[in-house]
Every structure is written in structure tokens, then in C-alpha cells.
C-alpha atoms as a PDB file:
ATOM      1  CA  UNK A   1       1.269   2.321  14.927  1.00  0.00           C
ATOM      2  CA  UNK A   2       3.529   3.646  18.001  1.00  0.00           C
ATOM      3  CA  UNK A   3       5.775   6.171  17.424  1.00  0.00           C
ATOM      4  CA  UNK A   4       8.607   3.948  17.714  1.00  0.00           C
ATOM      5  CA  UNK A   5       7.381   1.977  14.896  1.00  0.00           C
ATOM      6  CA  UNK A   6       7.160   4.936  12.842  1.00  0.00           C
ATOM      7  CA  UNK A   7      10.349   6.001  13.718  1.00  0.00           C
ATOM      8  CA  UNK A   8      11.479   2.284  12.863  1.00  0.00           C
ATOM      9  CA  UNK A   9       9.683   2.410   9.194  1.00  0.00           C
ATOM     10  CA  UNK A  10      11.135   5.876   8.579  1.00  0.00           C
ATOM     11  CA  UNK A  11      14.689   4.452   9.099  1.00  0.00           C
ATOM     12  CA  UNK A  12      14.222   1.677   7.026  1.00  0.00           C
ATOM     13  CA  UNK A  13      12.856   3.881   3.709  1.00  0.00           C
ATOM     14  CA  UNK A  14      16.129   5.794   4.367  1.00  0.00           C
ATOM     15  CA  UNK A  15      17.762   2.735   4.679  1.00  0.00           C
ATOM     16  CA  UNK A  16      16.035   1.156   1.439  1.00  0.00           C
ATOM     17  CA  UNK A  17      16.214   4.695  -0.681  1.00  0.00           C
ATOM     18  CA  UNK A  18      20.032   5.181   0.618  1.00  0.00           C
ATOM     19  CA  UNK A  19      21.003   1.547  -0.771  1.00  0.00           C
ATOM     20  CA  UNK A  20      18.782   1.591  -3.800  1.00  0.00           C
ATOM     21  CA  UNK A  21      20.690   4.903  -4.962  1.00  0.00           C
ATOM     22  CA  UNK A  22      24.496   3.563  -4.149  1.00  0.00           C
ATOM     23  CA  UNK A  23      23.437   0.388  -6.092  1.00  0.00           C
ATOM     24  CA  UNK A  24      22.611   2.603  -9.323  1.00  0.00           C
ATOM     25  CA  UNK A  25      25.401   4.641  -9.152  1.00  0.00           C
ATOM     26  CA  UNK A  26      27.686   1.666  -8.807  1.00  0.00           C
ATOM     27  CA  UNK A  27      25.973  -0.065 -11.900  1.00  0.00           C
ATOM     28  CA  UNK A  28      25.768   2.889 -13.487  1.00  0.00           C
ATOM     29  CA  UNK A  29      29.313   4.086 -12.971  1.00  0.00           C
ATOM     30  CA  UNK A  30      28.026   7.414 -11.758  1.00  0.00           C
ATOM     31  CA  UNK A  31      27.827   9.836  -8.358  1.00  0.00           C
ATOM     32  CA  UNK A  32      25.044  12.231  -6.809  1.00  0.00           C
ATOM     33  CA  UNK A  33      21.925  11.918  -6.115  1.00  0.00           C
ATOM     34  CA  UNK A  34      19.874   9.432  -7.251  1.00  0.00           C
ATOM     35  CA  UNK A  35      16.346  10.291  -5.951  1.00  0.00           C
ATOM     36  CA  UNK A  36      14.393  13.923  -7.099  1.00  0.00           C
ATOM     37  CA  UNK A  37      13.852  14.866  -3.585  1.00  0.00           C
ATOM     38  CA  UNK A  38      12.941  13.140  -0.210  1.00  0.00           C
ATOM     39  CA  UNK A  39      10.139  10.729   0.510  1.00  0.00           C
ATOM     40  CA  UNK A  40       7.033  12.436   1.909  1.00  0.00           C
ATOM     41  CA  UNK A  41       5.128  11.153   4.626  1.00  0.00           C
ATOM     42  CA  UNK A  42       1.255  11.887   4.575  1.00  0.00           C
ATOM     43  CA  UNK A  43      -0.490  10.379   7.556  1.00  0.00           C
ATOM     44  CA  UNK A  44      -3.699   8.548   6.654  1.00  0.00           C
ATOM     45  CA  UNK A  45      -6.681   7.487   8.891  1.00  0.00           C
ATOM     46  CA  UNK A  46      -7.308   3.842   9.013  1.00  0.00           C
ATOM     47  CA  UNK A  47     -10.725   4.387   7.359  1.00  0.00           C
ATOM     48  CA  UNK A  48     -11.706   4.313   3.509  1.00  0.00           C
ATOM     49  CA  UNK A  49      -9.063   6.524   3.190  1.00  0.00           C
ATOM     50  CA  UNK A  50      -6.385   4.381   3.728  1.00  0.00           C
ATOM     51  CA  UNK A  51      -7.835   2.488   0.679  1.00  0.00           C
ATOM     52  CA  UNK A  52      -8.242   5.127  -0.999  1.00  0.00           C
ATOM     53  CA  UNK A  53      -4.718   5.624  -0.575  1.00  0.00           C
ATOM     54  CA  UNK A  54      -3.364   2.342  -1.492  1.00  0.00           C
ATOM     55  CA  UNK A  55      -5.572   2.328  -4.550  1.00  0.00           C
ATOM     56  CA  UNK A  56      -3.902   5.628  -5.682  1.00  0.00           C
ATOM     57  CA  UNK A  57      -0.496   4.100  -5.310  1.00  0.00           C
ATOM     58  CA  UNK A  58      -1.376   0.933  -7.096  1.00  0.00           C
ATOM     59  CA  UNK A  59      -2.493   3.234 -10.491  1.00  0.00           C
ATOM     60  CA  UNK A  60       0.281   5.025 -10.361  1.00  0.00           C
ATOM     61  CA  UNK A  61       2.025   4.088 -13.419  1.00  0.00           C
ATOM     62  CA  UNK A  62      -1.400   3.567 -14.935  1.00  0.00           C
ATOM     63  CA  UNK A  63      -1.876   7.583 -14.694  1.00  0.00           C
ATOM     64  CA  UNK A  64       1.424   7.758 -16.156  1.00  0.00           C
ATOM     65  CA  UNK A  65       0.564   5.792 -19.088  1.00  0.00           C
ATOM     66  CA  UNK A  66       3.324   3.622 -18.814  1.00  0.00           C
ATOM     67  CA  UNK A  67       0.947   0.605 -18.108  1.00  0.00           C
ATOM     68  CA  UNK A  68      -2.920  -0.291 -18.669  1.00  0.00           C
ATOM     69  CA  UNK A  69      -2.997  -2.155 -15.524  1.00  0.00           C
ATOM     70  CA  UNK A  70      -1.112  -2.398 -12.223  1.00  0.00           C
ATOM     71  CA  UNK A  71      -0.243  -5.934 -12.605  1.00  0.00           C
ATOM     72  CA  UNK A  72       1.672  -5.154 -15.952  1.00  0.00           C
ATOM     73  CA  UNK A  73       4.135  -3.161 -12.780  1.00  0.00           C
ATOM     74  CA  UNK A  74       6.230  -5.629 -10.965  1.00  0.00           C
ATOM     75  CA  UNK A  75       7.555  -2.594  -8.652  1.00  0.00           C
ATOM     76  CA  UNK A  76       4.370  -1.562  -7.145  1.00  0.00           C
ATOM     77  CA  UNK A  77       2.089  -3.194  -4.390  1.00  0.00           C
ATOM     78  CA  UNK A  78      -0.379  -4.567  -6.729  1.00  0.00           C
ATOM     79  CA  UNK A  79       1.086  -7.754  -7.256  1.00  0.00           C
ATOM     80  CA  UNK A  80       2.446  -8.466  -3.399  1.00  0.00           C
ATOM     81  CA  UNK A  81      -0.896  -8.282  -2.068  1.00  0.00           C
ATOM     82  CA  UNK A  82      -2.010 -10.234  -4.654  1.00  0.00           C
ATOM     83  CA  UNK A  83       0.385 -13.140  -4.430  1.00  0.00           C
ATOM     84  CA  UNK A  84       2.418 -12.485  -1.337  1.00  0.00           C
ATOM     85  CA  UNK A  85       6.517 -13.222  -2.041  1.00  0.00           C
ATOM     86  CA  UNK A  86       7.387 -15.674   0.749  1.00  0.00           C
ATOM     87  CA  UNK A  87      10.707 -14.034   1.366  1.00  0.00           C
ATOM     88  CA  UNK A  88      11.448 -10.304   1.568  1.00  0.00           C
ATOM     89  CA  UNK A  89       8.092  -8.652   1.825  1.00  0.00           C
ATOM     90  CA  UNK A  90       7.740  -5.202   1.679  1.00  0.00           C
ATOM     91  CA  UNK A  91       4.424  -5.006   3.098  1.00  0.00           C
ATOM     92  CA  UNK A  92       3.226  -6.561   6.225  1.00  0.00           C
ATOM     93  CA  UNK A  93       0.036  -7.963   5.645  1.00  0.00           C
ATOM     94  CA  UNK A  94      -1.064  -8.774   9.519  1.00  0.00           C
ATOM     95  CA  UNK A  95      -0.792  -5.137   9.985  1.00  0.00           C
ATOM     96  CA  UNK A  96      -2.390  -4.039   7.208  1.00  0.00           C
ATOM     97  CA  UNK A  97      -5.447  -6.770   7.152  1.00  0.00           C
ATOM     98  CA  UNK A  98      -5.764  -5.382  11.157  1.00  0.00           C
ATOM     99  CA  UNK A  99      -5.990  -1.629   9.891  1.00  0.00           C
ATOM    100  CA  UNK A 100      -8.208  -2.421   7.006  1.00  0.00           C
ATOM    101  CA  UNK A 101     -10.654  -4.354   9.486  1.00  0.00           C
ATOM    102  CA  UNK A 102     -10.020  -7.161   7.719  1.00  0.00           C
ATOM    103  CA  UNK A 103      -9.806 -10.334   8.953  1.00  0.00           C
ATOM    104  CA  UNK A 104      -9.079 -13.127   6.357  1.00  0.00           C
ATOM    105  CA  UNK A 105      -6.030 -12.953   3.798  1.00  0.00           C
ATOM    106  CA  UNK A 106      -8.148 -14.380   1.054  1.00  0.00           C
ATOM    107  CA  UNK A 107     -10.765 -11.292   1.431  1.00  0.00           C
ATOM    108  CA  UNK A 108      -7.882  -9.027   1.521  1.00  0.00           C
ATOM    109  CA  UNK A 109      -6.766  -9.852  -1.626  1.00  0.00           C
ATOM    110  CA  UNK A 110     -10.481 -10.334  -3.654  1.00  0.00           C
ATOM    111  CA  UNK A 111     -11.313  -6.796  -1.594  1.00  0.00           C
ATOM    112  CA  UNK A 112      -8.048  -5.308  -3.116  1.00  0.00           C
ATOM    113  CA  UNK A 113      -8.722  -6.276  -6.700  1.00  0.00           C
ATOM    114  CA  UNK A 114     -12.317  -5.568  -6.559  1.00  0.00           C
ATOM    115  CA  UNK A 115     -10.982  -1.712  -5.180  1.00  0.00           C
ATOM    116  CA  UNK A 116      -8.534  -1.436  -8.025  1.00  0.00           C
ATOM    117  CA  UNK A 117     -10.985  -2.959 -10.545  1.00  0.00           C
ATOM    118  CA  UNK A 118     -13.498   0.018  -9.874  1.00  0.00           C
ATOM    119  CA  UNK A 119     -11.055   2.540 -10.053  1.00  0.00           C
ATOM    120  CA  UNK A 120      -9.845   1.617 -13.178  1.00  0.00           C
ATOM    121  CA  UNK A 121     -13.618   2.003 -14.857  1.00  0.00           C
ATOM    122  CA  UNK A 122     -13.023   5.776 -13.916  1.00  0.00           C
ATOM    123  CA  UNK A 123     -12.503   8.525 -16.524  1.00  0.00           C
ATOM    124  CA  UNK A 124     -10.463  10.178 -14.071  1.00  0.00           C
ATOM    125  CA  UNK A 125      -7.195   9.672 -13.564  1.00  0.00           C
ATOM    126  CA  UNK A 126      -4.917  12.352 -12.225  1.00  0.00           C
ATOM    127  CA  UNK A 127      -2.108  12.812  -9.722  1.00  0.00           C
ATOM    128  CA  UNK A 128      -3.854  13.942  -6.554  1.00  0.00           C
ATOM    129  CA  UNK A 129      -1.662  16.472  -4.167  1.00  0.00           C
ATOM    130  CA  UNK A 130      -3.437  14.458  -1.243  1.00  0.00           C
ATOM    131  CA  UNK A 131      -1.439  12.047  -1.025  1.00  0.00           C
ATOM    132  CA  UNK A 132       1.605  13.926  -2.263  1.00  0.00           C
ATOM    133  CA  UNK A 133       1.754  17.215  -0.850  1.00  0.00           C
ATOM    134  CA  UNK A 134      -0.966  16.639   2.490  1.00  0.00           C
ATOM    135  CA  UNK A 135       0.873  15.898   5.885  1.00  0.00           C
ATOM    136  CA  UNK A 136      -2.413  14.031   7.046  1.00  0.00           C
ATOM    137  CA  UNK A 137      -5.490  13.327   5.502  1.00  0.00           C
ATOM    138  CA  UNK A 138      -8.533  11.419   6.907  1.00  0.00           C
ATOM    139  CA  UNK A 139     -11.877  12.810   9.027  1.00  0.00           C
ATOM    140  CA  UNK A 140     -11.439  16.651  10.630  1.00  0.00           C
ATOM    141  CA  UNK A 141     -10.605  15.250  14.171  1.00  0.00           C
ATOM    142  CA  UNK A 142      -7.980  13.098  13.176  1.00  0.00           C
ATOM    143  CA  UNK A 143      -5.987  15.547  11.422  1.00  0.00           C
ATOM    144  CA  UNK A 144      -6.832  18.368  14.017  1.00  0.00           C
ATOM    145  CA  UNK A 145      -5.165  15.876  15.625  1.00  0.00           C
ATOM    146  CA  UNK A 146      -2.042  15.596  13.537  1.00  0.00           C
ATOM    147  CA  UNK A 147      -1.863  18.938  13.346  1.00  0.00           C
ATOM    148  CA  UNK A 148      -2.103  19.577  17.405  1.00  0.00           C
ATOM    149  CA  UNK A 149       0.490  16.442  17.435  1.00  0.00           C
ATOM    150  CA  UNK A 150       3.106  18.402  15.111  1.00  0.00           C
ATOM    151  CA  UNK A 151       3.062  21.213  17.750  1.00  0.00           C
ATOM    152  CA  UNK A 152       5.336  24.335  16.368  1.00  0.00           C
ATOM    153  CA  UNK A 153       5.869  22.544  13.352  1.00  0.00           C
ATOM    154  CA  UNK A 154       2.014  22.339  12.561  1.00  0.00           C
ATOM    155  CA  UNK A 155       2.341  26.595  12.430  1.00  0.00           C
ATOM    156  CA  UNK A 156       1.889  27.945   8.944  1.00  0.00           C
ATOM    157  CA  UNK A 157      -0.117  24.750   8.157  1.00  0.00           C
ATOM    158  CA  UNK A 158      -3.900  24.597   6.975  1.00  0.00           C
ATOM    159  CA  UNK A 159      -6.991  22.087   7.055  1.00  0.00           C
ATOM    160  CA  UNK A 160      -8.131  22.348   3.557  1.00  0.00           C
ATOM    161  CA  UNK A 161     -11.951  20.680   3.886  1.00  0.00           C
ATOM    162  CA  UNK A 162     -14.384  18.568   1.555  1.00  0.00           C
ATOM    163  CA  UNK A 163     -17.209  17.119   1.431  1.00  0.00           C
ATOM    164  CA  UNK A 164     -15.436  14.093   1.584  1.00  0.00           C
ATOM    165  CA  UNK A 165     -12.266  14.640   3.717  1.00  0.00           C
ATOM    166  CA  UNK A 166      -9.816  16.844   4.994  1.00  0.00           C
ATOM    167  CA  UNK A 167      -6.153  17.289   4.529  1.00  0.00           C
ATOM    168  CA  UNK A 168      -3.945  18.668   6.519  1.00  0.00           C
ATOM    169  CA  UNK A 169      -1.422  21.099   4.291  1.00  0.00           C
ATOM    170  CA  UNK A 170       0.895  23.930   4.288  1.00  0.00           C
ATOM    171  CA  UNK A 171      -0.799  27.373   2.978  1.00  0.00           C
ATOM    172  CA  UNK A 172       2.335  28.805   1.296  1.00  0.00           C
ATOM    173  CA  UNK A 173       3.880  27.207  -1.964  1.00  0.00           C
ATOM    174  CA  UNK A 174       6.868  25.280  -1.659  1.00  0.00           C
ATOM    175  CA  UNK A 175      10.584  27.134  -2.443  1.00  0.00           C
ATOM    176  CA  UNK A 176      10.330  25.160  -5.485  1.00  0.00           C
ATOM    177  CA  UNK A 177       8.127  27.677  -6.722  1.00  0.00           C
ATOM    178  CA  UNK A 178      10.776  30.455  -6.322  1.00  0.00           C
ATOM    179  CA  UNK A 179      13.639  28.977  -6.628  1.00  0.00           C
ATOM    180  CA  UNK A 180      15.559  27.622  -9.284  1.00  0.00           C
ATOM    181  CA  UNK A 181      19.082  26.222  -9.777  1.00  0.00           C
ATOM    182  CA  UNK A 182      20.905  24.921  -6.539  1.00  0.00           C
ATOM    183  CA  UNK A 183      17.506  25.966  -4.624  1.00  0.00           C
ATOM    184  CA  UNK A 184      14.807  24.104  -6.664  1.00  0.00           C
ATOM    185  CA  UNK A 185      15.564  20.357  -5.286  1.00  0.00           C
ATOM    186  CA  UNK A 186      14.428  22.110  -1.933  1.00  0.00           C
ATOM    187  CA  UNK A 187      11.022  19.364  -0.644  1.00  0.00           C
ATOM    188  CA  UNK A 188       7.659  20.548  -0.175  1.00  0.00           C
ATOM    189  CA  UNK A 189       7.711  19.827   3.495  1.00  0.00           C
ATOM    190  CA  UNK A 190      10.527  22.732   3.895  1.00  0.00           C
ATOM    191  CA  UNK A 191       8.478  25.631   2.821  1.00  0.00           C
ATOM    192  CA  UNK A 192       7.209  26.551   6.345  1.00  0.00           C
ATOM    193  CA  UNK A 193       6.701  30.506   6.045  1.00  0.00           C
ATOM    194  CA  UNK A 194       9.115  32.292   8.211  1.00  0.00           C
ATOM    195  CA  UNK A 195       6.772  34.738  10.866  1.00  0.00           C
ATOM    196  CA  UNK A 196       8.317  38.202  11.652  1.00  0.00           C
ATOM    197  CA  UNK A 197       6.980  39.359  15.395  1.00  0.00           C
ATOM    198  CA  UNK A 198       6.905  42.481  16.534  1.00  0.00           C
ATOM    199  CA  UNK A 199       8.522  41.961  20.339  1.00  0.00           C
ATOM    200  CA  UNK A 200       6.514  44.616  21.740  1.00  0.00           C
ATOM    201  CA  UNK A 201       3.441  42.400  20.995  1.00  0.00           C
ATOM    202  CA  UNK A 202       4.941  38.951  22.435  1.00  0.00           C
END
């Protein structure tokens, strides 16, 4: 994606999350916030981890053990790429079939239940701070690359390696950690450490 399309995606979240809330509050008859803290962006190579990524997504409310499978969730992504809504998608499937490698819509969607089918034979079931807490995750040159990309903001900011991938993530825990009160709703993606320089050595 260009960084204008990002930058067009990012707006509409906000958009979506800011309209979501005022809705709630208005059928609610209440005020404040609605949402526990900001959306977090993790950037994700367009490899196996990007279906990795959806896959985690999809379970979420499976982990939670608020439903045995993801099509017992109307509010999740399961069921759109399953049977696409022909009005008011939330997920555009051209784009996504292109960065999957995929190249028919049927295959998509048998590919994307086998995925989910697999995972759900696994034991394991946890939330993962990958796709939570990591600005990018994927192979070690693209998020070197991320991280060069972020320029000053990529200071205080580690690659944290696996056998199996790398993420991209801040060394320090978040304010949350300290904090508490007014300070605890403070996101993850604030807790950049502060550096004290000596000017003598700058």
C-alpha cells in the first residue's frame, strides 16, 4: 500500500471508532470515552505472516471463550470473507487476494477456512503481543526496514528475533505499567523512553 492509502485507512478507523463511540453514548444515554485506548497499528509483511495475522484476529473471541468458533461472531472477519456482504464491506478483497498471492475468490475463501480450521485443532490459544504490542512484524529486512522508515521515532525501539520471525518493538514497558489513575489509559505506542545527553558529548 502507498502511504497515502495508509494515511486514507488510518482516517477512516478514526472515522469508524469516532462514530461507533457517539452512537453508544447516544443509545446509551451516556458521555466519555467509549474505546480502552487507541487502535494500534502493527505493520505486517505480505508473507505467511499476514495469515498468520488474520488467523489470529479471526480466533479472537474464541481465545476469549466467548465462542467455540469464529463463525458463531458476526463482528469479526470470519464470516465476510466467507460470504462477502454485497454492500458495505469492510474488507477489500481485490487487495487482499493480490497480497495473499491469491488469485481466485473461491480459493480465498476454501484457503481461509482451511487456515482457521488448523488453528483451531491447536492446544494453544493465547493472546500474542505480536500483533498487539509489535510496530512491524514479518522477515528481519522488512522490519529493519520499518524501523529505518520510522526514523527518530524508531529510537528506543528493538528487533526482538525468532526462529520464525521478527518483531519490531519498544524495549521499555509502556506508562501503563507505572501509572495509574488519570495516567493508566496512556497507549503502548507512547512509552518511548525519554534519552538524557550530555551536550559536551553531542
Amino acid at each position: 500500500m502507498t502511504e497515502t492509502a495508509v494515511r486514507s485507512f488510518l482516517r477512516s478507523v478514526q472515522l469508524a471508532a469516532g462514530r461507533t463511540a457517539q452512537e453508544y453514548n447516544q443509545r446509551k444515554r451516556r458521555k466519555g470515552a467509549c474505546w480502552e485506548d487507541r487502535y494500534h497499528a502493527t505493520a505486517v509483511e505480505t508473507n505467511h505472516h499476514l495469515v498468520q495475522c488474520i488467523i489470529y484476529m479471526d480466533l479472537n473471541m474464541v481465545t476469549a471463550g466467548v465462542v467455540k468458533h469464529p463463525s458463531d461472531w458476526p463482528h469479526c472477519g470470519y464470516g465476510e470473507i466467507q460470504e462477502p456482504p454485497d454492500r458495505y464491506r469492510l474488507i477489500d478483497r481485490a487487495t487482499l487476494m493480490e497480497l495473499l498471492g491469491i488469485s481466485d475468490s473461491d480459493e480465498l475463501s476454501l484457503s481461509h477456512r482451511r487456515w482457521v480450521e488448523e488453528a483451531l485443532k491447536s492446544k494453544e490459544k493465547k493472546r500474542e503481543k505480536r500483533w498487539s504490542e509489535s510496530v512491524a512484524v514479518g522477515g528481519l529486512s522488512f522490519v529493519e526496514h520499518i524501523k529505518t522508515e520510522l526514523g527518530s521515532r524508531g529510537f528506543g525501539r528493538s528487533i526482538i528475533s525468532s526462529a520464525e520471525r521478527h518483531e519490531l518493538r519498544e524495549s521499555q514497558l509502556s506508562y501503563r505499567g507505572h501509572f495509574r489513575g488519570k495516567m493508566g489509559p496512556l497507549s503502548y505506542e507512547n512509552s518511548l523512553p525519554w534519552r538524557i545527553y550530555d551536550v559536551n558529548t553531542i
